[in-house]
C-alpha atoms as a PDB file:
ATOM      1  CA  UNK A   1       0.000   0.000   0.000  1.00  0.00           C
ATOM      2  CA  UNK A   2       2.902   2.358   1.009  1.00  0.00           C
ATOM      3  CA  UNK A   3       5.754   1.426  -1.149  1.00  0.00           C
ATOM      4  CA  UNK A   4       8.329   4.305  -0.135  1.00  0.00           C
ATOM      5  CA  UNK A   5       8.493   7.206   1.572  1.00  0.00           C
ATOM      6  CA  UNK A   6      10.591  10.558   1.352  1.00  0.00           C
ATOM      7  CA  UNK A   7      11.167  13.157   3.874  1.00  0.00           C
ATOM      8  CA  UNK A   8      13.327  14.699   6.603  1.00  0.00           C
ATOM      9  CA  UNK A   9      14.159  12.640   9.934  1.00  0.00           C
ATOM     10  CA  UNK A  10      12.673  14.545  12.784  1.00  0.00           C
ATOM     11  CA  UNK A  11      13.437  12.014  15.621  1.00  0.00           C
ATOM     12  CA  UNK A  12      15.645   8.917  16.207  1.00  0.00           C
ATOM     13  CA  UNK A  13      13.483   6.930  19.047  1.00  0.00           C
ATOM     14  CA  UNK A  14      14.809   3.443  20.457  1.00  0.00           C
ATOM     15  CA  UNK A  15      13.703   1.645  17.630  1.00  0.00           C
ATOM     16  CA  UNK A  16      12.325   3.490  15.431  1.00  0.00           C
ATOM     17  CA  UNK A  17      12.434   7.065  13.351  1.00  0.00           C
ATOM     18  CA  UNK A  18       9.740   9.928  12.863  1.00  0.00           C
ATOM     19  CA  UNK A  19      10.219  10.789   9.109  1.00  0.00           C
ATOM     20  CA  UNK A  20       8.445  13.756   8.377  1.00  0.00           C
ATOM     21  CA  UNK A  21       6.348  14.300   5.248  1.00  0.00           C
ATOM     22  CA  UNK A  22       4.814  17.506   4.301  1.00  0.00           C
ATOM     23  CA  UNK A  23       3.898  18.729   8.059  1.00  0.00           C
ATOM     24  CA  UNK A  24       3.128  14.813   9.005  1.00  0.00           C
ATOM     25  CA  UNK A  25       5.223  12.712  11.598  1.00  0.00           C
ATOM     26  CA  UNK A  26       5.330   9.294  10.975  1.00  0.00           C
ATOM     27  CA  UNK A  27       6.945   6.586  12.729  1.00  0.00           C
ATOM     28  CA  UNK A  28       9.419   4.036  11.607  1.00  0.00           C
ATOM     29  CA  UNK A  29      10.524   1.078  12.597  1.00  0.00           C
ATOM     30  CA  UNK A  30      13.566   0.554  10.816  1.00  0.00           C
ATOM     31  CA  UNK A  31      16.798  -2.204  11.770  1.00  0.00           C
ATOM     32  CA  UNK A  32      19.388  -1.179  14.118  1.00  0.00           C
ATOM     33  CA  UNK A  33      22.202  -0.817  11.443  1.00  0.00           C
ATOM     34  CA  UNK A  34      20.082   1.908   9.743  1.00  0.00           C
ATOM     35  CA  UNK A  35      19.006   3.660  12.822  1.00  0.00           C
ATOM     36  CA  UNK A  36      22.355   3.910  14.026  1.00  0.00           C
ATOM     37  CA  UNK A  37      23.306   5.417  11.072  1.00  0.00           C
ATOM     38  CA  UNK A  38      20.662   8.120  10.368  1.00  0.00           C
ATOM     39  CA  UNK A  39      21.011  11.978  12.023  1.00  0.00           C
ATOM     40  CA  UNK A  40      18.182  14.225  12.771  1.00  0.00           C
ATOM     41  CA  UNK A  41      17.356  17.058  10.166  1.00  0.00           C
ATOM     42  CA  UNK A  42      18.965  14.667   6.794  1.00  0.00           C
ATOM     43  CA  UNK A  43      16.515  13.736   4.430  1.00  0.00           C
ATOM     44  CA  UNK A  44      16.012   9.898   3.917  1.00  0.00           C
ATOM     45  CA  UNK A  45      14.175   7.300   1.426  1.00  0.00           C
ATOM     46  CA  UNK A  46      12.628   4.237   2.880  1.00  0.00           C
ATOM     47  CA  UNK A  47      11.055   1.359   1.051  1.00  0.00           C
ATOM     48  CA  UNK A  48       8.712   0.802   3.392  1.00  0.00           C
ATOM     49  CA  UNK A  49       6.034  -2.446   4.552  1.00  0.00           C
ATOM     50  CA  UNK A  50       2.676  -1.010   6.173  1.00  0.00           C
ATOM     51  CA  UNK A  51       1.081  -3.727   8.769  1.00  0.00           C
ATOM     52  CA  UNK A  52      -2.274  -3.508   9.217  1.00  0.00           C
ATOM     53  CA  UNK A  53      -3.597  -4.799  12.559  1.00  0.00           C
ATOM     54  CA  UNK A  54      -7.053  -4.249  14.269  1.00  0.00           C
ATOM     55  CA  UNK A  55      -6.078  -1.208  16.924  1.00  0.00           C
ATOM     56  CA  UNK A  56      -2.654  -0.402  14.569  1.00  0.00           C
ATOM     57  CA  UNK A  57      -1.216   0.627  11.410  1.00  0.00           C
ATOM     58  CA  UNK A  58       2.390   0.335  12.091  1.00  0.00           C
ATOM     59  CA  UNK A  59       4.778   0.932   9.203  1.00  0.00           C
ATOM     60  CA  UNK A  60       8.647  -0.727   8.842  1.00  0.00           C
ATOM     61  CA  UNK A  61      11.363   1.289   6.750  1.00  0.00           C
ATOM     62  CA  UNK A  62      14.493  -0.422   4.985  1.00  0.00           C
ATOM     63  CA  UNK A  63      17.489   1.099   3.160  1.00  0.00           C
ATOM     64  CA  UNK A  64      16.669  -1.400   0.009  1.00  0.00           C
ATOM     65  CA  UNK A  65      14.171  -3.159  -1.760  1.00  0.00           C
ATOM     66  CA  UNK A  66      15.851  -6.424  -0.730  1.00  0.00           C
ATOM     67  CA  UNK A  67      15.744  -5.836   3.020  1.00  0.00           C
ATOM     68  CA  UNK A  68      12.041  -5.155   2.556  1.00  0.00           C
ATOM     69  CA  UNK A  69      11.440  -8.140   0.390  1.00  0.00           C
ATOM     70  CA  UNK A  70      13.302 -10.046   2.737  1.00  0.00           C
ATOM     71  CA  UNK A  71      11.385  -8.925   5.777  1.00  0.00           C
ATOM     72  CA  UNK A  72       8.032  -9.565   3.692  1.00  0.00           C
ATOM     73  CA  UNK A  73       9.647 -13.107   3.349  1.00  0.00           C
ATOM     74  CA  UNK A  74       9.852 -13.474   7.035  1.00  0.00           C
ATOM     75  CA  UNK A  75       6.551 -12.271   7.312  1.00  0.00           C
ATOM     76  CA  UNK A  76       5.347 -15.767   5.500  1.00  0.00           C
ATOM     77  CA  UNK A  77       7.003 -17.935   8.278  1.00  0.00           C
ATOM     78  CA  UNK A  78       4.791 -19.533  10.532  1.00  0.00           C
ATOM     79  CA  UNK A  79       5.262 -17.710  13.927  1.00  0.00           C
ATOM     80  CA  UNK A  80       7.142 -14.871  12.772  1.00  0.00           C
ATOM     81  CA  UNK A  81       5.789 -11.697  12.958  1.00  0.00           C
ATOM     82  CA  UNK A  82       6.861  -8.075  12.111  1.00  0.00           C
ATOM     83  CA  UNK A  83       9.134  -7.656  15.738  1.00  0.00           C
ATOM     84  CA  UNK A  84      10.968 -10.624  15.351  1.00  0.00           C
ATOM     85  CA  UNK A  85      11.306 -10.439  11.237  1.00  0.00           C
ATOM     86  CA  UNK A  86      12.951  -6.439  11.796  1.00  0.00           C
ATOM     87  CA  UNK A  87      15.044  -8.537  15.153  1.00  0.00           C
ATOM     88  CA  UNK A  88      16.454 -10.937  12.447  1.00  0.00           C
ATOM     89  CA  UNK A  89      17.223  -7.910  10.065  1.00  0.00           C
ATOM     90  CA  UNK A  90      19.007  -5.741  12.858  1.00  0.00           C
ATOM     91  CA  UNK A  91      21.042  -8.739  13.784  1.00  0.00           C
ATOM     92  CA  UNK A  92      22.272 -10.156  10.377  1.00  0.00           C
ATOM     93  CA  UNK A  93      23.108  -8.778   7.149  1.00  0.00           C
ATOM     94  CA  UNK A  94      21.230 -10.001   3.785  1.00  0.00           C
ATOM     95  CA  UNK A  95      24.681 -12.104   3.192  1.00  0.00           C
ATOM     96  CA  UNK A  96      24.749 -13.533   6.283  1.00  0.00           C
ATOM     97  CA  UNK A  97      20.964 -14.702   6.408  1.00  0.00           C
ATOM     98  CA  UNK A  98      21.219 -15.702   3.152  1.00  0.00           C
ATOM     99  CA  UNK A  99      24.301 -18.089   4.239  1.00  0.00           C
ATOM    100  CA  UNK A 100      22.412 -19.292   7.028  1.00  0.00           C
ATOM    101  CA  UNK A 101      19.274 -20.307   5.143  1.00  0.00           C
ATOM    102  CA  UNK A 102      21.561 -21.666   1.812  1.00  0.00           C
ATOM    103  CA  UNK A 103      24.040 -23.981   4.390  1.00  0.00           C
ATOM    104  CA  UNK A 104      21.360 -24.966   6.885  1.00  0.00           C
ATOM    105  CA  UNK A 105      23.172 -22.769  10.152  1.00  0.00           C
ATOM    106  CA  UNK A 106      20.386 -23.127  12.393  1.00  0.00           C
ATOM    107  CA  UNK A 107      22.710 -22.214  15.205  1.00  0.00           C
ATOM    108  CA  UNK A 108      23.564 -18.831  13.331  1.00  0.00           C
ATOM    109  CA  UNK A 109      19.769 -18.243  13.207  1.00  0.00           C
ATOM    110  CA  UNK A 110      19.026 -18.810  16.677  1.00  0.00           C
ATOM    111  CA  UNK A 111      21.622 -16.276  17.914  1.00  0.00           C
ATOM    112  CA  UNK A 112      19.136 -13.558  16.792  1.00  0.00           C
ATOM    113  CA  UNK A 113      17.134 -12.312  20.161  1.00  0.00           C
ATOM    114  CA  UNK A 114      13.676 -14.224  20.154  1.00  0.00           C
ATOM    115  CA  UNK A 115      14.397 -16.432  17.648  1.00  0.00           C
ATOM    116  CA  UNK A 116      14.558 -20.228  19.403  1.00  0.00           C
ATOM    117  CA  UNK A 117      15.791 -23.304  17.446  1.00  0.00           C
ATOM    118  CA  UNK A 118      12.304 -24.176  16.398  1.00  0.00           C
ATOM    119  CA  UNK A 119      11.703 -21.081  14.764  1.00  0.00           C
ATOM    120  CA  UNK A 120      15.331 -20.664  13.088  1.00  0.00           C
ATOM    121  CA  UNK A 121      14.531 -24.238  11.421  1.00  0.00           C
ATOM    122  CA  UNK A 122      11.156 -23.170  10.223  1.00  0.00           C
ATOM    123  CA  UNK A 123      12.509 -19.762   8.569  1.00  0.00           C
ATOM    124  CA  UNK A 124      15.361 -21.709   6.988  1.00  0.00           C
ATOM    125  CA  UNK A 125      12.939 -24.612   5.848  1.00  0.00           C
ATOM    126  CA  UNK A 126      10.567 -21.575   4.394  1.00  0.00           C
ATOM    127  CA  UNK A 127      13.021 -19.250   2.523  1.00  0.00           C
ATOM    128  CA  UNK A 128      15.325 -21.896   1.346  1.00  0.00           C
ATOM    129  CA  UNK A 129      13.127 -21.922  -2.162  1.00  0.00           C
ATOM    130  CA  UNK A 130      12.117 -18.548  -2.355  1.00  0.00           C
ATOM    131  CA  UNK A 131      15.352 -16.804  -1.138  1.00  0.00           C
ATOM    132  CA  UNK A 132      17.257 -16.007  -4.417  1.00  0.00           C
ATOM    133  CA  UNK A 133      21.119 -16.237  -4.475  1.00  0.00           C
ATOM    134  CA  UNK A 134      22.500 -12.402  -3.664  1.00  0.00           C
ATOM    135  CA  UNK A 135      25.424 -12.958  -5.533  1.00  0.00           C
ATOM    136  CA  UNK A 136      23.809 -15.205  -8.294  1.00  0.00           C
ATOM    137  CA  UNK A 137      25.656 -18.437  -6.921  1.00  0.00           C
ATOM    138  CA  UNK A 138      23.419 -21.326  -6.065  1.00  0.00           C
ATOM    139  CA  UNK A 139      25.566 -22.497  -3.668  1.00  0.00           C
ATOM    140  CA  UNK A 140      27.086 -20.509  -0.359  1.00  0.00           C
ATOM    141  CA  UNK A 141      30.058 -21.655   1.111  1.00  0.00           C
ATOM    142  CA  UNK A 142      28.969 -22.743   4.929  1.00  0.00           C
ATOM    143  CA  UNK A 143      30.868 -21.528   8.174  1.00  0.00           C
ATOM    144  CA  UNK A 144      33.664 -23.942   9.208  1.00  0.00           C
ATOM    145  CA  UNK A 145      32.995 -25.428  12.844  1.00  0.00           C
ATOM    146  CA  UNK A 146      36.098 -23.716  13.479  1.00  0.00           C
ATOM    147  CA  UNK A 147      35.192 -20.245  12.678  1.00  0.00           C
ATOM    148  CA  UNK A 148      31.236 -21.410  14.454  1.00  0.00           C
ATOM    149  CA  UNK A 149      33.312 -21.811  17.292  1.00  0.00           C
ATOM    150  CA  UNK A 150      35.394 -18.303  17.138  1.00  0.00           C
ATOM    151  CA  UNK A 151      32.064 -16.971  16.416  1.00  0.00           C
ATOM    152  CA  UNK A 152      30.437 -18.150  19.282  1.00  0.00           C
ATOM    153  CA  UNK A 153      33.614 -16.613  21.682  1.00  0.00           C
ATOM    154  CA  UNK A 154      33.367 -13.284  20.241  1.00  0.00           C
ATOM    155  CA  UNK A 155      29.535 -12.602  21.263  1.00  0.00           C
ATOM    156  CA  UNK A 156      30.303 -14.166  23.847  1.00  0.00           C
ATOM    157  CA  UNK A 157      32.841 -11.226  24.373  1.00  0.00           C
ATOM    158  CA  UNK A 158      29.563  -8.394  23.695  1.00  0.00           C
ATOM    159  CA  UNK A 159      30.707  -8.324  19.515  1.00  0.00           C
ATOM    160  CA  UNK A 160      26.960  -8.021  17.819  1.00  0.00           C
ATOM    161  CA  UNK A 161      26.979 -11.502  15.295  1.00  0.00           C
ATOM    162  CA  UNK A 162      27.302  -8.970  12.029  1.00  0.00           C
ATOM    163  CA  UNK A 163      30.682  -6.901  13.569  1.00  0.00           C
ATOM    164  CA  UNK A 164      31.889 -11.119  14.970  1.00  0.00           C
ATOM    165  CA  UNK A 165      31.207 -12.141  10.902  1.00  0.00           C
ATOM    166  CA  UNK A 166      32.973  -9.179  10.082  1.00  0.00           C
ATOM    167  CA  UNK A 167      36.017  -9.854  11.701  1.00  0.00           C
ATOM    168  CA  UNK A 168      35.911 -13.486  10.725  1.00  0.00           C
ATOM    169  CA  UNK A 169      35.432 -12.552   7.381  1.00  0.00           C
ATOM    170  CA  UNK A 170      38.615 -10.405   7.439  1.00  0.00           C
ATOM    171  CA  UNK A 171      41.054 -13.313   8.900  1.00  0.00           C
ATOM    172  CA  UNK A 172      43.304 -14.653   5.737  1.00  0.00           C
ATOM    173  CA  UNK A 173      42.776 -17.613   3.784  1.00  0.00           C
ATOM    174  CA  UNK A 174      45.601 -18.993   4.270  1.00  0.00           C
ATOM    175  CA  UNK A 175      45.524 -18.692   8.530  1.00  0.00           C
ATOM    176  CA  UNK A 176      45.842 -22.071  10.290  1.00  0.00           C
ATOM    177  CA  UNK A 177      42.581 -24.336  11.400  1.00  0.00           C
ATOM    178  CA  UNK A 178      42.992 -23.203  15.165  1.00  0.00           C
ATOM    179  CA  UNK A 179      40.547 -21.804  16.919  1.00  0.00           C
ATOM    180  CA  UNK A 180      42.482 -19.729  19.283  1.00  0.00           C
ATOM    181  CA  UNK A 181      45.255 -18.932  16.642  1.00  0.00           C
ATOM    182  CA  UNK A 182      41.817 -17.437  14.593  1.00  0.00           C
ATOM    183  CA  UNK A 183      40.295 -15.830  17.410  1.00  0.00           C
ATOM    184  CA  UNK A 184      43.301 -13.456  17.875  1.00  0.00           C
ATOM    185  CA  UNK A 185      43.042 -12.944  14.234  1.00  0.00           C
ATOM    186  CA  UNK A 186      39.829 -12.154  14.271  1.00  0.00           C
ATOM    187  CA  UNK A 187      39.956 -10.040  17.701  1.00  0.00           C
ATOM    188  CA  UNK A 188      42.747  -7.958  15.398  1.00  0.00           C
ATOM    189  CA  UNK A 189      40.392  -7.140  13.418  1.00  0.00           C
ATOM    190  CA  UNK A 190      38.845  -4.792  15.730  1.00  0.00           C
ATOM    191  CA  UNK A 191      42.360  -2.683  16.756  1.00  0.00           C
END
């Protein structure tokens, strides 16, 4: 119904934005990532998702029409609803969600606040055929149990999952199988 909206940031709440649009506030809920990012007074574009409930209309901003389609997605799993479909998107990037769902990482999943094992298995079972490749690959490569494992210690350590992928991400191809040996790399990252 709304597909996008235009118009100058007013307010940054907790969770949400007030975008206003010719003399109207309206309120956002938009990931974390995004939030964080935004300033009052800049002007900002949102593709947007309107939910209509009996004693609500509550509209969801994203940066891109993936994110939204994605969170639309999300919507289509059994026992996930709008909170815990924008929880998943403010924990994990599209790449990383898309890994989980492509290589089966449940455990990945489940990591996101509110999301149990139950539920990670049913959005992976759900979006695995109608989650197209980002990168036009059929096939992602999975996380070694290694670098599960040096996942796992850094948010343990209070790193979010995406800045823990991050750093993981950034440790050499060529850096030994050890999990302590690819924590440190990893922790380097962050220096």
């Amino acid at each position: 119904m709304i597909a996008t909206l235009r118009g100058e940031i007013t307010q940054i709440e907790d969770n949400a934005i007030v975008l206003e649009i010719g003399g109207v506030g309206l309120r956002v809920f938009v990931p974390r990532a995004l939030r964080e990012r935004l300033k009052a007074g800049e002007a900002a574009l949102l593709y947007t998702h309107l939910v209509v409930r009996e004693d609500a209309l509550t509209l969801y901003g994203f940066e891109t029409q993936a994110e939204r389609d994605l969170f639309t997605l999300l919507l289509g799993v059994d026992g996930v609803g709008p909170r815990m479909a924008l929880s998943v998107l403010s924990t994990l990037s599209l790449d990383s969600i898309q890994r989980a769902v492509f290589s089966e990482e449940i455990d990945l999943l489940s990591r996101v606040p509110g999301v149990g094992k139950k539920t990670a298995q049913k959005i992976v079972l759900y979006l695995q055929d109608r989650l197209k490749p980002l990168s036009g690959l059929e096939k992602v490569a999975a996380m070694s149990d290694v670098d599960s494992e040096v996942l796992a210690a850094l948010t343990a350590l209070g790193y979010s999952v995406v800045e823990a992928q991050t750093a993981i991400q950034s440790i050499p191809r060529d850096a030994p199988e050890d999990v302590e040996e690819r924590l440190r790399l990893a922790l380097g990252y962050f220096q």
